[in-house]
Protein backbone atom coordinates (compact mmCIF):
# COMPACT_ATOMS: atom_id res chain seq x y z
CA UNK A 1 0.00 0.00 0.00
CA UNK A 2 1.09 3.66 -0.41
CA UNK A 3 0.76 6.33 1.80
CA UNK A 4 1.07 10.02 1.23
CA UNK A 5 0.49 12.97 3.57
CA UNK A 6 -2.79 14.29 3.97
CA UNK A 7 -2.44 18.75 3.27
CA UNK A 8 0.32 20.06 5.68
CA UNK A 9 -0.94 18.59 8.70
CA UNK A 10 0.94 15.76 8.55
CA UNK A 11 -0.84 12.20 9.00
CA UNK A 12 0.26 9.53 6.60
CA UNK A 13 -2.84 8.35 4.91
CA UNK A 14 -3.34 5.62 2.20
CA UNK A 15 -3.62 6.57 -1.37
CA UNK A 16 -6.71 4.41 -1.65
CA UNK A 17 -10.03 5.64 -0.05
CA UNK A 18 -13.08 3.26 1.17
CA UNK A 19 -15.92 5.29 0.15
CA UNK A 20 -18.69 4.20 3.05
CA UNK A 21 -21.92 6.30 1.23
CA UNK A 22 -23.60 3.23 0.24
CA UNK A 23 -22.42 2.16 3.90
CA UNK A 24 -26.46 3.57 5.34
CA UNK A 25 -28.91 0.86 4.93
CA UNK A 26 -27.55 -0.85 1.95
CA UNK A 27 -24.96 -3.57 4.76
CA UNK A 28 -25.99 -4.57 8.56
CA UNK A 29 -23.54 -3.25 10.68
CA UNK A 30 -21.69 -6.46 10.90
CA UNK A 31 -21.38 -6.49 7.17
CA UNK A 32 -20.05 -3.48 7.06
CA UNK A 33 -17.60 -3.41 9.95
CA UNK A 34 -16.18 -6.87 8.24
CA UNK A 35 -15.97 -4.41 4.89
CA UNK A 36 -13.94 -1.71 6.99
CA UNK A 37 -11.57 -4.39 9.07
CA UNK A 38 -10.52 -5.75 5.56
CA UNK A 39 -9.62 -2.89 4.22
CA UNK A 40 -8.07 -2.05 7.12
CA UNK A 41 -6.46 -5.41 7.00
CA UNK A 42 -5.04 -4.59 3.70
CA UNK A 43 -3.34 -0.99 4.33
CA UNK A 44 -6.15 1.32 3.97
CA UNK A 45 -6.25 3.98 6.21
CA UNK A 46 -8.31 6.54 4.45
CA UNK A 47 -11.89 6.04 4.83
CA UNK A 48 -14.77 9.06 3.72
CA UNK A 49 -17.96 8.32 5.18
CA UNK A 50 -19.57 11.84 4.36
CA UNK A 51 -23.37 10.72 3.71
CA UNK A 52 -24.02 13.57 0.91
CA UNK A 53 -21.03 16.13 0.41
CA UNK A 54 -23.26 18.32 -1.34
CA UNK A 55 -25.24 19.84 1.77
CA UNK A 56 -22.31 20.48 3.97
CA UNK A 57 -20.94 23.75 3.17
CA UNK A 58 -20.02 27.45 4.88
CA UNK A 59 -23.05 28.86 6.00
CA UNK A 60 -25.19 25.93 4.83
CA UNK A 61 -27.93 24.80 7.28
CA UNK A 62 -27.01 21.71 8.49
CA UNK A 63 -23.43 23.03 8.75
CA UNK A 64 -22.82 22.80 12.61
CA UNK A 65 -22.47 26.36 13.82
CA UNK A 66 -19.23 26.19 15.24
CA UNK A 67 -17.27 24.69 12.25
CA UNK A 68 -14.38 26.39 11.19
CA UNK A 69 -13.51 26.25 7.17
């Protein structure tokens, strides 16, 4: 597996990502911890599970008030 930095912060992260969107109530929860530990497993550190990037933005509504961009 290969890792890169994630911005200038520093941590090491995978250059795969498990995308978890479908994650919801497509898998039970055992399913899809077994899905996560195998990826894990296999290197992957990087996981986004953002249910819909499309409604969390600056000065959106269901942006939580004290987020900082």
């Amino acid at each position: 597996m290969q890792y890169t930095h994630l911005g200038r912060s520093g941590p090491s992260v995978s250059r795969l990502c498990l995308g978890a969107t479908n994650f919801g109530p497509q898998p039970d929860d055992p399913a899809a911890h077994s899905i996560m530990d195998f990826a894990q497993e296999a290197g992957i550190s990087f996981f986004n599970m953002a249910n819909r990037l499309d409604e969390i933005s600056p000065g959106h509504k269901t942006a939580p008030k004290d987020y900082t961009w």
